[in-house]
PDB file of N, CA and C in Angstrom:
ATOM      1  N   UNK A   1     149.138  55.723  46.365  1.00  0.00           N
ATOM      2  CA  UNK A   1     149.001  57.126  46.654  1.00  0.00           C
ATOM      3  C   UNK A   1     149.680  57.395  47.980  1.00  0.00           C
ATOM      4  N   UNK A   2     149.983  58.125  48.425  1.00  0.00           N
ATOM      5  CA  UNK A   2     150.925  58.903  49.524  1.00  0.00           C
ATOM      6  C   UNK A   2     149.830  60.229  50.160  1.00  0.00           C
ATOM      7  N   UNK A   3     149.566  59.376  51.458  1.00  0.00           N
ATOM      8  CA  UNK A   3     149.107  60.665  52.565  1.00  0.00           C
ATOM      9  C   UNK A   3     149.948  60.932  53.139  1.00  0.00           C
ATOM     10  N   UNK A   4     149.732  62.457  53.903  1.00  0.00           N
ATOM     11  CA  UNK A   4     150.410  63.105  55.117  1.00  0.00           C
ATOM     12  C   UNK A   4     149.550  62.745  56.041  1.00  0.00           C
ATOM     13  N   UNK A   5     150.257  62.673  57.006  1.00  0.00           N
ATOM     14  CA  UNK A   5     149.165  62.213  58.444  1.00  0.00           C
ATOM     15  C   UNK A   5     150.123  62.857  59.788  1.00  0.00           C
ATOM     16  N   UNK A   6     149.144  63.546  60.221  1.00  0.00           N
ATOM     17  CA  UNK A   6     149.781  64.591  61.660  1.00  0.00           C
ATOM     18  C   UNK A   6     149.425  63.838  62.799  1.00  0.00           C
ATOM     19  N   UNK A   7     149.930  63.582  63.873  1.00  0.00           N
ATOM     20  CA  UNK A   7     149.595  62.446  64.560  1.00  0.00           C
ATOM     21  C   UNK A   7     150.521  63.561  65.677  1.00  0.00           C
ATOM     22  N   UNK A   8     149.592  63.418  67.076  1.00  0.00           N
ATOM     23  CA  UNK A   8     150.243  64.332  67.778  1.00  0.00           C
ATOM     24  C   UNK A   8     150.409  65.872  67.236  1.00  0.00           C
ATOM     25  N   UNK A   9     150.744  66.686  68.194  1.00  0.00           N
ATOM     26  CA  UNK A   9     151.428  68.018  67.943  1.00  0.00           C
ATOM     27  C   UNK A   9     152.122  68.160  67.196  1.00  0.00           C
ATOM     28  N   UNK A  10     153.172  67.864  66.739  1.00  0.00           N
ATOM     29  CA  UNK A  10     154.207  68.100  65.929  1.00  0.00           C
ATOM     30  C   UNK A  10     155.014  67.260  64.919  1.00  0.00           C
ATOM     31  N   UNK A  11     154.195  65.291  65.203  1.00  0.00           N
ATOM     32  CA  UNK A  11     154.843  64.627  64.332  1.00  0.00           C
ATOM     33  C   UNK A  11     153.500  64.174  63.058  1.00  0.00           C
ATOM     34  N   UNK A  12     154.711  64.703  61.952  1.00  0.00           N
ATOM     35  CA  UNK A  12     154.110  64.582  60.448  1.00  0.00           C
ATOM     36  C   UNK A  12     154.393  63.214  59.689  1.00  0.00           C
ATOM     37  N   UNK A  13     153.710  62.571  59.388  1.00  0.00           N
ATOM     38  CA  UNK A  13     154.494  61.433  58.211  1.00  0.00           C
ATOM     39  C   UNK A  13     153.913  61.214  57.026  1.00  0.00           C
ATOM     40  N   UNK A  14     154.432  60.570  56.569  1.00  0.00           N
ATOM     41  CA  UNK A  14     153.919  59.909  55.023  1.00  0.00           C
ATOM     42  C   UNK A  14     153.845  58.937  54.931  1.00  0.00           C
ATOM     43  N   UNK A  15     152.896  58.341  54.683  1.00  0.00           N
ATOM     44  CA  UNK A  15     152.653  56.835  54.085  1.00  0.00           C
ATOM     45  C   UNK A  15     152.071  56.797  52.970  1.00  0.00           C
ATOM     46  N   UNK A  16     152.703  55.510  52.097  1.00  0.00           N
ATOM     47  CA  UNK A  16     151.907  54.987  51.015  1.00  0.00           C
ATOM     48  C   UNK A  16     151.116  53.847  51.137  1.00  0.00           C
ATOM     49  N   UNK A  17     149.939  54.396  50.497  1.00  0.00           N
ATOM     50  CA  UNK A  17     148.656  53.589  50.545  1.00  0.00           C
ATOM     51  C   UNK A  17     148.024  52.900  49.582  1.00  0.00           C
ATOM     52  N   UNK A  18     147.678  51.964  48.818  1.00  0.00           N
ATOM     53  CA  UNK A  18     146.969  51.718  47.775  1.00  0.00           C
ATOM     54  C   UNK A  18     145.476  52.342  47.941  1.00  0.00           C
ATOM     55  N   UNK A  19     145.160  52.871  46.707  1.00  0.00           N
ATOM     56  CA  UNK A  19     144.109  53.047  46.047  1.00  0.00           C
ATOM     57  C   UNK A  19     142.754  52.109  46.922  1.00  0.00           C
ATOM     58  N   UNK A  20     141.884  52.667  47.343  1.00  0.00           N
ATOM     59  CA  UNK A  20     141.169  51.886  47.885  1.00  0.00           C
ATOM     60  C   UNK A  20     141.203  51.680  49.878  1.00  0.00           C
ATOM     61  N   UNK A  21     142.352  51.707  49.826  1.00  0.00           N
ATOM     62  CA  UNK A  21     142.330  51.758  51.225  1.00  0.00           C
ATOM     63  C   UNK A  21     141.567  52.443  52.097  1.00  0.00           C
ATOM     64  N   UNK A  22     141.061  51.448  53.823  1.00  0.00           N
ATOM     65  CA  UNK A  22     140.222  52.219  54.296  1.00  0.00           C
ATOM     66  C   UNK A  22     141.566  52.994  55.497  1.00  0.00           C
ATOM     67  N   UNK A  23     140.180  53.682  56.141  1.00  0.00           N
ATOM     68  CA  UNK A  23     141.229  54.599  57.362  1.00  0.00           C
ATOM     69  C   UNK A  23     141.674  53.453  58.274  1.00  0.00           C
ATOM     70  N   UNK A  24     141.075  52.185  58.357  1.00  0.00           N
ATOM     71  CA  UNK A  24     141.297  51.260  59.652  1.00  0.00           C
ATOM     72  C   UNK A  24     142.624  50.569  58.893  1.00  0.00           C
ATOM     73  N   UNK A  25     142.949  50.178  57.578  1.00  0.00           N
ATOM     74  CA  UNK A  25     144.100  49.967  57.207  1.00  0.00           C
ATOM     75  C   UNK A  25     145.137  50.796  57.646  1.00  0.00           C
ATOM     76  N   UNK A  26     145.287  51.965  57.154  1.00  0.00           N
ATOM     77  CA  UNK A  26     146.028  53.091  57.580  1.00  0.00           C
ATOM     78  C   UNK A  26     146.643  53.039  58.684  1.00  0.00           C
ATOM     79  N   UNK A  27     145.552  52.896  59.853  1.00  0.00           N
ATOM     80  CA  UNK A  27     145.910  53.048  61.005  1.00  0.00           C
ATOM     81  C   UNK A  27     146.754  51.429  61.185  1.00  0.00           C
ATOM     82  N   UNK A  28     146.297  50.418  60.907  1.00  0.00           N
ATOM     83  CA  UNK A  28     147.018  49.325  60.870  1.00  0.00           C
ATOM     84  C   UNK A  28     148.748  49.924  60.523  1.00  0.00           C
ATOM     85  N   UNK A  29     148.518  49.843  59.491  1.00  0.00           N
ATOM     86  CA  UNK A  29     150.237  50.333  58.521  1.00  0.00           C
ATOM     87  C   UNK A  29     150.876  51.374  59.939  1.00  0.00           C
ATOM     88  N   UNK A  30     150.263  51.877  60.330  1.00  0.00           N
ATOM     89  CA  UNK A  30     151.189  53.288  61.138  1.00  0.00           C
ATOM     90  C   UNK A  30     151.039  52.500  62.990  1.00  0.00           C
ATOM     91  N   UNK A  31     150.648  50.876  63.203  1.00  0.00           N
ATOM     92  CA  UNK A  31     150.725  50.402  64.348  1.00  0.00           C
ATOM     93  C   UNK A  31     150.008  50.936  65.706  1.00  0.00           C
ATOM     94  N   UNK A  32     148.875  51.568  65.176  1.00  0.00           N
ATOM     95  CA  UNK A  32     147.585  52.473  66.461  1.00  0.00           C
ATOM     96  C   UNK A  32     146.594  51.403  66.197  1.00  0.00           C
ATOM     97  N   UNK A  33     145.995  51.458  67.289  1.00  0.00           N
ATOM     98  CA  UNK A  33     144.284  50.792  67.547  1.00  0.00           C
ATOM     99  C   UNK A  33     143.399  51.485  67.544  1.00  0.00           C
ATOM    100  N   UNK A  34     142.425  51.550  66.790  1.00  0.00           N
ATOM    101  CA  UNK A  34     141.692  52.154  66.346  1.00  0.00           C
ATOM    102  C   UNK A  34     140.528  52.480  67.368  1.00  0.00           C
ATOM    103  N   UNK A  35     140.716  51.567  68.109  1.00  0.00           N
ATOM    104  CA  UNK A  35     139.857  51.733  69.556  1.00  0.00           C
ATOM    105  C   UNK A  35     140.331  53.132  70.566  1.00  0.00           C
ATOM    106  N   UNK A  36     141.854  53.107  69.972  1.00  0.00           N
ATOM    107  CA  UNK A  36     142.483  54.384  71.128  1.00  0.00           C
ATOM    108  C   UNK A  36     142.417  55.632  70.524  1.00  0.00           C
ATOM    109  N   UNK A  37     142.228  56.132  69.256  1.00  0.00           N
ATOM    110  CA  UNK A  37     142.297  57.188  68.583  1.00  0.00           C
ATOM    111  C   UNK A  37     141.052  57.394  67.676  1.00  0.00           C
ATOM    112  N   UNK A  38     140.891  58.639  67.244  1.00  0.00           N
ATOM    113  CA  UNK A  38     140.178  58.995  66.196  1.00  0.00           C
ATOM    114  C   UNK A  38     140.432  60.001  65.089  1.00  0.00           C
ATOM    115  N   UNK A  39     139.957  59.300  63.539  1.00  0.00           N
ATOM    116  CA  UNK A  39     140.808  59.758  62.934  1.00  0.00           C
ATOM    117  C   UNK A  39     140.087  61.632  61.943  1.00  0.00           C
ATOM    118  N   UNK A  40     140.558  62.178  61.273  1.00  0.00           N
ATOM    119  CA  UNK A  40     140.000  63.603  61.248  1.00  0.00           C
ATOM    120  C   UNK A  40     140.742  63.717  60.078  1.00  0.00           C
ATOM    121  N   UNK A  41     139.406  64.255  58.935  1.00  0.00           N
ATOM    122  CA  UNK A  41     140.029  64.338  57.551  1.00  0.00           C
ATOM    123  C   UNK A  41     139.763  65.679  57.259  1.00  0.00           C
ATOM    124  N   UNK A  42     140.535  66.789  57.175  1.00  0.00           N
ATOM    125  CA  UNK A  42     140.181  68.194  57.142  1.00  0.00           C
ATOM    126  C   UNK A  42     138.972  68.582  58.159  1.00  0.00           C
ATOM    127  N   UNK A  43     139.908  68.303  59.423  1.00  0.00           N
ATOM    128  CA  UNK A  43     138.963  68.637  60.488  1.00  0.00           C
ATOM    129  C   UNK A  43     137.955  67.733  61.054  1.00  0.00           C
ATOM    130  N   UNK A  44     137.585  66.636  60.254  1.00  0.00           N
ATOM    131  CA  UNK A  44     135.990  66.440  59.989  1.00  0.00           C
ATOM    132  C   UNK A  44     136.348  64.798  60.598  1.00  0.00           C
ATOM    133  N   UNK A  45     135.598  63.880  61.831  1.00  0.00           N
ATOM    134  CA  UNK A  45     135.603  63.105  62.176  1.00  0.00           C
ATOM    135  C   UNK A  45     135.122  61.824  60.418  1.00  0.00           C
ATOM    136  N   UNK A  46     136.284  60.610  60.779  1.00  0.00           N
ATOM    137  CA  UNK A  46     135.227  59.874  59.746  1.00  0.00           C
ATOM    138  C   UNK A  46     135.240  58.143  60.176  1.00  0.00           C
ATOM    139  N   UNK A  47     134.648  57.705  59.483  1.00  0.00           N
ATOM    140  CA  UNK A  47     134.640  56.093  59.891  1.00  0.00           C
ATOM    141  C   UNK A  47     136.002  55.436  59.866  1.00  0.00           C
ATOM    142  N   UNK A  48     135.957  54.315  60.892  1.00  0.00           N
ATOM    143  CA  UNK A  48     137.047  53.495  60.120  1.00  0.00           C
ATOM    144  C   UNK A  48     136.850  52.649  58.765  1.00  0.00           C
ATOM    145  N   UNK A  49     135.820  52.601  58.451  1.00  0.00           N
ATOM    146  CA  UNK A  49     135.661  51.847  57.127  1.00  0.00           C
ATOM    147  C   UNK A  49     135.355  52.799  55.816  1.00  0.00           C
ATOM    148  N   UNK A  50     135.370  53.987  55.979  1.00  0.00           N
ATOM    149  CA  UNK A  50     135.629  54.252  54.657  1.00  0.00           C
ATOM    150  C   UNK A  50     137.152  54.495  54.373  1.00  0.00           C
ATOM    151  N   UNK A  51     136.912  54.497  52.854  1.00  0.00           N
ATOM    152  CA  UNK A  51     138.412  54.936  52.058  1.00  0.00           C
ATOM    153  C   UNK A  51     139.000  55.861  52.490  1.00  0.00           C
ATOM    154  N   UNK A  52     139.832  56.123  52.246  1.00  0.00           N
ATOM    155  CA  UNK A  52     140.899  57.178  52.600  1.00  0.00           C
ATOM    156  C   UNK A  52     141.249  57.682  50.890  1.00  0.00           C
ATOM    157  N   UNK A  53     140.192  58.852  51.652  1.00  0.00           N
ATOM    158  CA  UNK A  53     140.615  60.290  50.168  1.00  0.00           C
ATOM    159  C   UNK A  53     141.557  60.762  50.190  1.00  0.00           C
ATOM    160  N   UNK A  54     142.015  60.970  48.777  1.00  0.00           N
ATOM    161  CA  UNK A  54     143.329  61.805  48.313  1.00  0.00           C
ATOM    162  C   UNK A  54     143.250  63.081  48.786  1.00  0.00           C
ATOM    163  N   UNK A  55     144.183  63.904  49.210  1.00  0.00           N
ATOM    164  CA  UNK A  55     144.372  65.270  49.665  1.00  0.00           C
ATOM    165  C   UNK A  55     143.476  65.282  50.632  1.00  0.00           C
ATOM    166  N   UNK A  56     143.887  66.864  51.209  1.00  0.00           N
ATOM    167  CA  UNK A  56     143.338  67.321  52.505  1.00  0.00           C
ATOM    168  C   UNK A  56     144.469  66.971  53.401  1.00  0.00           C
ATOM    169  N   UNK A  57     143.844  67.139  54.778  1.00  0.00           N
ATOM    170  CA  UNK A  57     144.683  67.157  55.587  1.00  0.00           C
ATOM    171  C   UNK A  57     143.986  66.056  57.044  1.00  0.00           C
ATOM    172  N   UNK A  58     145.205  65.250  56.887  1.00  0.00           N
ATOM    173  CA  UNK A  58     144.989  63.719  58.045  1.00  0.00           C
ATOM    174  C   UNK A  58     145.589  64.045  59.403  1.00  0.00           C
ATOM    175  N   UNK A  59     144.487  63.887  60.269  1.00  0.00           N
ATOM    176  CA  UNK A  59     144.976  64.114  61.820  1.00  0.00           C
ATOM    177  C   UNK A  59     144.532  62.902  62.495  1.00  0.00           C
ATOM    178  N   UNK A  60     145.144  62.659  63.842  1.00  0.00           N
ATOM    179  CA  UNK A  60     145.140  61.360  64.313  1.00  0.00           C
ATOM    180  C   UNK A  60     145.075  61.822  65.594  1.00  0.00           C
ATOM    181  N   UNK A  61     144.127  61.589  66.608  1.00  0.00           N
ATOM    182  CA  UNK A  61     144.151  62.014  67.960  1.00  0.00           C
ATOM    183  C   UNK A  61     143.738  60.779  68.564  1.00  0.00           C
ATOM    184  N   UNK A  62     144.909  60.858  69.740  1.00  0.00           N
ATOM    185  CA  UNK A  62     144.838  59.555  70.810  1.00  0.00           C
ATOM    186  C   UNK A  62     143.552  60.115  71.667  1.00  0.00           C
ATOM    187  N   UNK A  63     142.555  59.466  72.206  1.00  0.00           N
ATOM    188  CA  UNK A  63     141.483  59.524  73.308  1.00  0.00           C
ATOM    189  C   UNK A  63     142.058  58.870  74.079  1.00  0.00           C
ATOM    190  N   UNK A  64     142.395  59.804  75.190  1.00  0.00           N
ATOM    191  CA  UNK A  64     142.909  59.313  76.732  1.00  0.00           C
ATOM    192  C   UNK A  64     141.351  59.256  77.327  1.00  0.00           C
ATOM    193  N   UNK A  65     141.258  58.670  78.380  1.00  0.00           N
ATOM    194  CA  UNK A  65     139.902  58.506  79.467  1.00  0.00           C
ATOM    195  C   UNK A  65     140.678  57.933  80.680  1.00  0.00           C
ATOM    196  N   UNK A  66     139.818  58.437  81.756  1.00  0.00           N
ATOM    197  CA  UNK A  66     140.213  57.927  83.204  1.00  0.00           C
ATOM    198  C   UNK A  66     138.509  57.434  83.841  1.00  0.00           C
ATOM    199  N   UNK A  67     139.172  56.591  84.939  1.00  0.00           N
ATOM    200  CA  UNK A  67     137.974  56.068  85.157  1.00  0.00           C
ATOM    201  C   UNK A  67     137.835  56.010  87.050  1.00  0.00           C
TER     202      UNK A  67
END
């Protein structure tokens, strides 16, 4: 299956995913740590261990922190 995933402001991509895949794969395939970002499935915060549903809309936000 093939998601869109918005990552940043303005960059869009596509990846193909098998059936089953979780979001922490995903993020593997697209080279982020899952420790630095969080991921947002029509808005909506979700685990790294669940699947990654067909449709909707995939956002990817880096968490900056200062210390």
């Amino acid at each position: 299956m093939k998601v869109r995933i918005l990552a940043g402001k303005e960059e869009e991509r596509s990846v193909e995913i098998s059936e089953g895949e979780t979001y922490e794969s995903l993020l593997e395939k697209l080279g982020l740590n899952p420790v630095e970002v969080i991921v947002l499935h029509d808005g909506e915060p979700v685990p790294e261990d669940e699947r990654v549903r067909e449709g909707g809309k995939i956002e990817i936000i880096r968490v900056v922190s200062s210390g």
